[in-house]
N, C-alpha and C. Protein backbone atom coordinates (compact mmCIF):
# COMPACT_ATOMS: atom_id res chain seq x y z
N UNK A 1 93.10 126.40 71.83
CA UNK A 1 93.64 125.13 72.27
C UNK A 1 92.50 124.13 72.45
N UNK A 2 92.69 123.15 72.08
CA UNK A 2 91.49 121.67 72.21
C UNK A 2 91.98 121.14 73.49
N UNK A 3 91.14 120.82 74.43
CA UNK A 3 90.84 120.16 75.38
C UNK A 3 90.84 118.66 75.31
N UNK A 4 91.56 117.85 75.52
CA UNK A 4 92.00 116.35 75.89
C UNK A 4 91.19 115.46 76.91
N UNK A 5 90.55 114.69 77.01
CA UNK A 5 90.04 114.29 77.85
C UNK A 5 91.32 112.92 78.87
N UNK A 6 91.48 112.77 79.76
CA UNK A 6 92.57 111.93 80.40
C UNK A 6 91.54 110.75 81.36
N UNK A 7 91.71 109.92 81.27
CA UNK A 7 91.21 108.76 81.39
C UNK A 7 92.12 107.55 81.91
N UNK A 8 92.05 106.98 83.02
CA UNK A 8 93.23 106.00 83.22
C UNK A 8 92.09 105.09 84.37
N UNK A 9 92.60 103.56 84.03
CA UNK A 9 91.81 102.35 84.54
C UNK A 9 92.45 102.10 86.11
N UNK A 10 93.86 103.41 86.59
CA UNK A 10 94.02 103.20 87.61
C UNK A 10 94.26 103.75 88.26
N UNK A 11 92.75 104.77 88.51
CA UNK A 11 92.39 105.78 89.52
C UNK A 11 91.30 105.82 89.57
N UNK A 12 89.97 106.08 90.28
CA UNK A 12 88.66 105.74 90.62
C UNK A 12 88.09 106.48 89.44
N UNK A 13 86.83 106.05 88.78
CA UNK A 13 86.10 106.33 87.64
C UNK A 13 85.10 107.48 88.03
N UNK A 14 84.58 108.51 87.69
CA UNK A 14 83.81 109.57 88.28
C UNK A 14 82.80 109.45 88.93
N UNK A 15 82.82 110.11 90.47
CA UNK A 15 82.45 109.16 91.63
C UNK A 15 80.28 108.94 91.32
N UNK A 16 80.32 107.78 91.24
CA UNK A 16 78.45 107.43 91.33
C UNK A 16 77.43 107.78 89.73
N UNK A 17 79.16 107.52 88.86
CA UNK A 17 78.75 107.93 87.07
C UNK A 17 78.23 109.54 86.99
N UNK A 18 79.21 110.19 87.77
CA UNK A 18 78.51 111.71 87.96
C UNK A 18 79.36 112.62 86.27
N UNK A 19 78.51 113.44 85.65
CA UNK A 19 79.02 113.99 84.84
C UNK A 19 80.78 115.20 84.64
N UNK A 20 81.85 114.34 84.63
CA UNK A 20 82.72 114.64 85.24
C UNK A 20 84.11 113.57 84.73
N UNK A 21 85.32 114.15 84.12
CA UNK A 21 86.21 113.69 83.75
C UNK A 21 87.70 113.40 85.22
N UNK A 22 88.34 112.66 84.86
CA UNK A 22 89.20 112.63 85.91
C UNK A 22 90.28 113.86 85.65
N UNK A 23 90.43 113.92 84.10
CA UNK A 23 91.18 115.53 84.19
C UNK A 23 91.24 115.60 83.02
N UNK A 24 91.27 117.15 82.46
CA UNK A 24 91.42 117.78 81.47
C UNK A 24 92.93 118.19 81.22
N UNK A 25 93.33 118.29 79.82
CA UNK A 25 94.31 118.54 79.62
C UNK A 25 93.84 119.93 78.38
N UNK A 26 94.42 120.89 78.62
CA UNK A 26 94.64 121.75 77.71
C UNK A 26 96.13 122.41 77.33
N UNK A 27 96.71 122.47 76.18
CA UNK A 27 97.81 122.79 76.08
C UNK A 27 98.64 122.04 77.01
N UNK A 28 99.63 123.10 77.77
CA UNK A 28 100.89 121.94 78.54
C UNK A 28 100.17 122.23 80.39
N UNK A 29 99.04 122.58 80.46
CA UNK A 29 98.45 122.28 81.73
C UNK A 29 97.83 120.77 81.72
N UNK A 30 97.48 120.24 82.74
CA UNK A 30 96.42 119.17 83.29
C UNK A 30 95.59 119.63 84.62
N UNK A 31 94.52 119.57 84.11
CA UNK A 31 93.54 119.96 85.09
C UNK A 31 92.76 118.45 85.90
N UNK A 32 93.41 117.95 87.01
CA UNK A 32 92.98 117.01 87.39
C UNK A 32 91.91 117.29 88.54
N UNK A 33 90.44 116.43 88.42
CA UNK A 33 89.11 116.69 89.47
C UNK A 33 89.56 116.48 90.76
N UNK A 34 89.18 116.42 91.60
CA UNK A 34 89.30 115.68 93.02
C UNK A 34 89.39 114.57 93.20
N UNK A 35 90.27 114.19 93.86
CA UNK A 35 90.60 112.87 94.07
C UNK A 35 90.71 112.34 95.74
N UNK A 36 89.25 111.28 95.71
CA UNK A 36 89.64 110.82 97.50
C UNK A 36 89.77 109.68 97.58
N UNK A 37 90.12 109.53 98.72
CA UNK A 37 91.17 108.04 99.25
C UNK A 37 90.24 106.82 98.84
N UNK A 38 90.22 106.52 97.80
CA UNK A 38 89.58 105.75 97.60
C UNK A 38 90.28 105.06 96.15
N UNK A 39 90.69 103.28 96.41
CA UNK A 39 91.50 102.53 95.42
C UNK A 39 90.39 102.20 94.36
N UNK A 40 90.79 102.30 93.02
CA UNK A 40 90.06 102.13 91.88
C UNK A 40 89.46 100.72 92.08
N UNK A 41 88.37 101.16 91.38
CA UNK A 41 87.08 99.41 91.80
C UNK A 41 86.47 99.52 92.88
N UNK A 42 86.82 100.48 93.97
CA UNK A 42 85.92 100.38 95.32
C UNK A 42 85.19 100.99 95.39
N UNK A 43 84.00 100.97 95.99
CA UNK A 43 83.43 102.01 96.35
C UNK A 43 82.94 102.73 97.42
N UNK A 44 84.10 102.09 98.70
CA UNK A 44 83.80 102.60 100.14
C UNK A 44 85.39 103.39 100.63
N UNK A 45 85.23 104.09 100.62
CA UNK A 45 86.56 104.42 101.40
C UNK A 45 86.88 104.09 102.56
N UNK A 46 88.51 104.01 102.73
CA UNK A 46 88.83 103.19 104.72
C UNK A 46 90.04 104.03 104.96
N UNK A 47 90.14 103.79 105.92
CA UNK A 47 90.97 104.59 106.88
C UNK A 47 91.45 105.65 107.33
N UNK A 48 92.36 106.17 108.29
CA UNK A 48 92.37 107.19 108.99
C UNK A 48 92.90 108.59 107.78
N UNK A 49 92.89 109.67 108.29
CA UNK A 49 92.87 110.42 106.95
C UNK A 49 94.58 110.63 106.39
N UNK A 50 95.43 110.06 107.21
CA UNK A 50 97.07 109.62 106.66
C UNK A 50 96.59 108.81 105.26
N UNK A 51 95.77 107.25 105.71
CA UNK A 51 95.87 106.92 104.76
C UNK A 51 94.92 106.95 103.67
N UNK A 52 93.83 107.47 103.23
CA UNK A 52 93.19 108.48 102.77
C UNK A 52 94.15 109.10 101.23
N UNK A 53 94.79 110.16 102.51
CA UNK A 53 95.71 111.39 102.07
C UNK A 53 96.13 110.22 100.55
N UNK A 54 97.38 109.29 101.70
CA UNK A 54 98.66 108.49 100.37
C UNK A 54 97.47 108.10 99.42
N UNK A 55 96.03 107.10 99.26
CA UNK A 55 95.39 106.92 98.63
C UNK A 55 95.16 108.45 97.25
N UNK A 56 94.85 108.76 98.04
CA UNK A 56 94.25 110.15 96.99
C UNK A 56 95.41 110.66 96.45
N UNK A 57 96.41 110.55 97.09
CA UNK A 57 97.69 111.33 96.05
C UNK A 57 97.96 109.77 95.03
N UNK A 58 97.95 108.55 95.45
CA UNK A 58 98.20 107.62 94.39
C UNK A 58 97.59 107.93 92.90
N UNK A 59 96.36 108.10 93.47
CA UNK A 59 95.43 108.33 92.11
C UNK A 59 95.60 109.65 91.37
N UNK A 60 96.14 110.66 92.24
CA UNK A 60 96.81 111.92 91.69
C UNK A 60 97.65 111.54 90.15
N UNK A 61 98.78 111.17 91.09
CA UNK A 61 100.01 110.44 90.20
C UNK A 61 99.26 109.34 89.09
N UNK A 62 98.66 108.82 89.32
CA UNK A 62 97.80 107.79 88.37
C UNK A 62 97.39 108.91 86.75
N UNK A 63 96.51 109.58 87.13
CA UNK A 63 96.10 110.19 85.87
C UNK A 63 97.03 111.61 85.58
N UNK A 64 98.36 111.96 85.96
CA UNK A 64 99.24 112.86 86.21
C UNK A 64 99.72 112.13 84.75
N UNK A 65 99.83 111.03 85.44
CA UNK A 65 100.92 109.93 84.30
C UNK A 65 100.33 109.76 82.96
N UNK A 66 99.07 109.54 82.91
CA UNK A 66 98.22 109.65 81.68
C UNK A 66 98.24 110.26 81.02
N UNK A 67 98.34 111.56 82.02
CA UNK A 67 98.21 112.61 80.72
C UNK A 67 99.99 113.02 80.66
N UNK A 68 100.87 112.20 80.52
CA UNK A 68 102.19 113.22 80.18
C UNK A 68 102.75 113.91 81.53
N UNK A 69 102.15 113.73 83.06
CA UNK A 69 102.79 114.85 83.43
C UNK A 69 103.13 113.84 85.09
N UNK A 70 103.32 114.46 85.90
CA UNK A 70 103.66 113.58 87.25
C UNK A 70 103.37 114.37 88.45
N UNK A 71 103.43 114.18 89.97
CA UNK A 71 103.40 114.72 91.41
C UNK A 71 104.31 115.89 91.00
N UNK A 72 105.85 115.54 90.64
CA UNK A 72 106.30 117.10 90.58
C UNK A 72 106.45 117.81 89.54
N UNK A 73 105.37 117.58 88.84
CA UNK A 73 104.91 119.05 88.12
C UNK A 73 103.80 119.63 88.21
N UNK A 74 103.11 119.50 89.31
CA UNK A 74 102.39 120.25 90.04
C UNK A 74 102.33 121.50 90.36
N UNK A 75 101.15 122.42 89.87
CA UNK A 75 101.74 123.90 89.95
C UNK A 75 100.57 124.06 91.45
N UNK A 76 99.43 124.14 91.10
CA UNK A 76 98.52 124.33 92.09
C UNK A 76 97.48 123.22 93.06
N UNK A 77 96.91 122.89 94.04
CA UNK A 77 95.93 121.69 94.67
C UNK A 77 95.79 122.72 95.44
N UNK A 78 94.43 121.99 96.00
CA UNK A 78 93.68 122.27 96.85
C UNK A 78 93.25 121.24 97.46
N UNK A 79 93.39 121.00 98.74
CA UNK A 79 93.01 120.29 99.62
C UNK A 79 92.03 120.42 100.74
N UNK A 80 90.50 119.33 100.25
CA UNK A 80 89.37 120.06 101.41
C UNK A 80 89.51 118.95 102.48
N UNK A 81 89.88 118.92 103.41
CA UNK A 81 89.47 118.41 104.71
C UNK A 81 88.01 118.31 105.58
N UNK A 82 87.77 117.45 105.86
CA UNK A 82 86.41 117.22 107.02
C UNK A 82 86.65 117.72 107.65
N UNK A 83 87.95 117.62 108.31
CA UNK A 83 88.17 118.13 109.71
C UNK A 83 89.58 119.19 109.48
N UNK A 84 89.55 120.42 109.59
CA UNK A 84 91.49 120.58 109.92
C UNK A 84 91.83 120.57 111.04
N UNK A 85 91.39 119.72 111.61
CA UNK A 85 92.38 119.35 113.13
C UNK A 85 93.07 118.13 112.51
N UNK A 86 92.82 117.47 111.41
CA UNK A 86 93.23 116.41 110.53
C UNK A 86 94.69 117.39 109.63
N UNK A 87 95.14 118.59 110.11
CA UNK A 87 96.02 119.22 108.66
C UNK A 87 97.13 118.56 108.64
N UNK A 88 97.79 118.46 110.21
CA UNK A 88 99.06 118.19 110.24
C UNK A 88 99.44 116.34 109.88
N UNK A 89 98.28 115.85 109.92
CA UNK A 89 98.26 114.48 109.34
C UNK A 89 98.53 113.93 108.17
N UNK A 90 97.56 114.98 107.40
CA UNK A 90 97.55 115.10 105.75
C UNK A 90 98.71 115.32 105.52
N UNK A 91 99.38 116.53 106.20
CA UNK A 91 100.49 117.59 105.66
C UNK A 91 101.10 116.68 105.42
N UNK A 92 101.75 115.57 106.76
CA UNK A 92 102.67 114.95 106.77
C UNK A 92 103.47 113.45 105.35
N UNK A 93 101.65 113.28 105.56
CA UNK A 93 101.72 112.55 103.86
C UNK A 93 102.32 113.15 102.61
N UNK A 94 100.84 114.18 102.55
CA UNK A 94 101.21 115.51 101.41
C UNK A 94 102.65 115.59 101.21
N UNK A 95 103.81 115.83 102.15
CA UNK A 95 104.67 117.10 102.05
C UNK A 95 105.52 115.66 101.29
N UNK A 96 105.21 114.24 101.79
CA UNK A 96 106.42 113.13 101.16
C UNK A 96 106.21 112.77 99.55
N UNK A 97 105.28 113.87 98.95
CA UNK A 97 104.90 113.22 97.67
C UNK A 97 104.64 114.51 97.04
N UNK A 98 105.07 115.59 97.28
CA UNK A 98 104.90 116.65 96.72
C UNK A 98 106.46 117.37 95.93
N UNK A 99 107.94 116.80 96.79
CA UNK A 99 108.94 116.56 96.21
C UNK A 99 109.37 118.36 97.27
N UNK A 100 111.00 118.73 96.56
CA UNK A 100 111.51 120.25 96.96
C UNK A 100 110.52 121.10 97.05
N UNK A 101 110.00 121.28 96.09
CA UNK A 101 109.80 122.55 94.76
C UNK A 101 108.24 122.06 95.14
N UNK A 102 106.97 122.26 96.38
CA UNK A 102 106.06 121.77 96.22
C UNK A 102 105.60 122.88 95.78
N UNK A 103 103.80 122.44 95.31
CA UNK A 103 103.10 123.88 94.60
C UNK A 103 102.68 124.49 95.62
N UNK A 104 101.79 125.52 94.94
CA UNK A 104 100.96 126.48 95.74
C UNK A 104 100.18 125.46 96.15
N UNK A 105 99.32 126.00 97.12
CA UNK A 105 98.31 125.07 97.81
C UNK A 105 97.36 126.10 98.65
N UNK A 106 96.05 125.67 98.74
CA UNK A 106 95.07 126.08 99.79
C UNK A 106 94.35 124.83 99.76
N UNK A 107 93.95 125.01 101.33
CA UNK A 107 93.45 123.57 102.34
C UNK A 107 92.01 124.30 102.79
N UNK A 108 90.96 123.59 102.73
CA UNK A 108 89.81 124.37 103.42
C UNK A 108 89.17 123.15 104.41
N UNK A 109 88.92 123.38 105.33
CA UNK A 109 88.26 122.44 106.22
C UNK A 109 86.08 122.32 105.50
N UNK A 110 85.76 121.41 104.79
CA UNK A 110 84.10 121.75 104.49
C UNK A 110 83.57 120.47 105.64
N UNK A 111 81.78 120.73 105.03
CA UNK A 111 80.84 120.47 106.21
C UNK A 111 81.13 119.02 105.68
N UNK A 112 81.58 118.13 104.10
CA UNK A 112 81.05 116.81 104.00
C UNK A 112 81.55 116.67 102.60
N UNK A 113 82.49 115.53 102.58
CA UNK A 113 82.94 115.06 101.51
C UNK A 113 82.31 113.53 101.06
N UNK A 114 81.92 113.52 99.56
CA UNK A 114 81.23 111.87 99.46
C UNK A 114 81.96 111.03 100.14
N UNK A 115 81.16 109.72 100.18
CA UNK A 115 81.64 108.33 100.86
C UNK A 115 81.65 108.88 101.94
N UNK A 116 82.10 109.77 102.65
CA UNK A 116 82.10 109.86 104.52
C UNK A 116 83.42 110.38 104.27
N UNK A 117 84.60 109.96 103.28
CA UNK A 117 85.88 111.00 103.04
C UNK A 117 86.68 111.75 103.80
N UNK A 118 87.60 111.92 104.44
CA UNK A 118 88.33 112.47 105.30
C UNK A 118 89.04 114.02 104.65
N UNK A 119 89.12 113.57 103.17
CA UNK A 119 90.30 114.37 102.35
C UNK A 119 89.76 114.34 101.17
N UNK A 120 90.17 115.29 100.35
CA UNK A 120 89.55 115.36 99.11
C UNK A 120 91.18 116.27 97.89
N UNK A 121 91.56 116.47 97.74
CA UNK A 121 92.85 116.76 96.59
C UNK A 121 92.43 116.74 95.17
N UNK A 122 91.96 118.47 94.51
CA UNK A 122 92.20 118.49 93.13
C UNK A 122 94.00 119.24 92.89
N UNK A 123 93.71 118.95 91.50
CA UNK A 123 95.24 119.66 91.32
C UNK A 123 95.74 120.02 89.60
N UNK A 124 96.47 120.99 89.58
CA UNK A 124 96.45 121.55 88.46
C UNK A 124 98.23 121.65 88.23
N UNK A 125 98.87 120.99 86.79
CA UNK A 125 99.97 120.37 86.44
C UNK A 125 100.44 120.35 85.51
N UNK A 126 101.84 121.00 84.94
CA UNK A 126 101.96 121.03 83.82
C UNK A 126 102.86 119.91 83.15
N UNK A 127 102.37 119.34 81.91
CA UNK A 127 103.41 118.85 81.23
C UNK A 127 104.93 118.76 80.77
């Protein structure tokens, strides 16, 4: 299977020109990078990690759409948190944009996400 590169002008460009696509497509998967709360063109992230969360799932859905696929066809994400005393915040976002049928998921609390970042969301999606 050939690998697709997915590219869209409206979700943040790979963060600081780092070697790194916004998502791969192979066959009827999409392999989308991490995505944090941060609106395409900026380069500071703001606010509390609710809104963060909706940010980073926008841009989810942004290159979901690019490549053929959307939020609910989502098989797997992972969600790293700064903090998980922040989970039930995220969750609450998360759970309104993830649809019935959400995917698998693991959440890890790490020491430091770029920009200062609250939330961080990769995710893996089929066509």
């Amino acid at each position: 299977m050939e690998k697709t590169v997915i590219r869209t002008e409206n979700a943040p460009a790979p963060f600081q020109g780092a070697p790194y696509n916004q998502a791969i497509r192979v066959g009827e998967l999409v392999f989308v990078a991490g995505q944090l709360g941060l609106k395409p063109g900026d380069t500071a992230v703001e606010g509390d990690v609710a809104a963060q969360t909706e940010q980073a799932l926008r841009n989810l859905a942004a290159i979901l759409e690019a490549a053929g696929s959307s939020l609910d066809k989502l098989v797997k994400t992972s969600v790293f948190l700064q903090d998980l005393g922040d989970f039930a915040a995220m969750n609450e976002v998360y759970s309104r944009h993830v649809g019935e049928r959400p995917p698998a998921r693991s959440t890890f609390e790490v020491a430091k996400l770029p920009s200062g970042a609250l939330v961080e969301i990769e995710a893996v999606a089929h066509v």
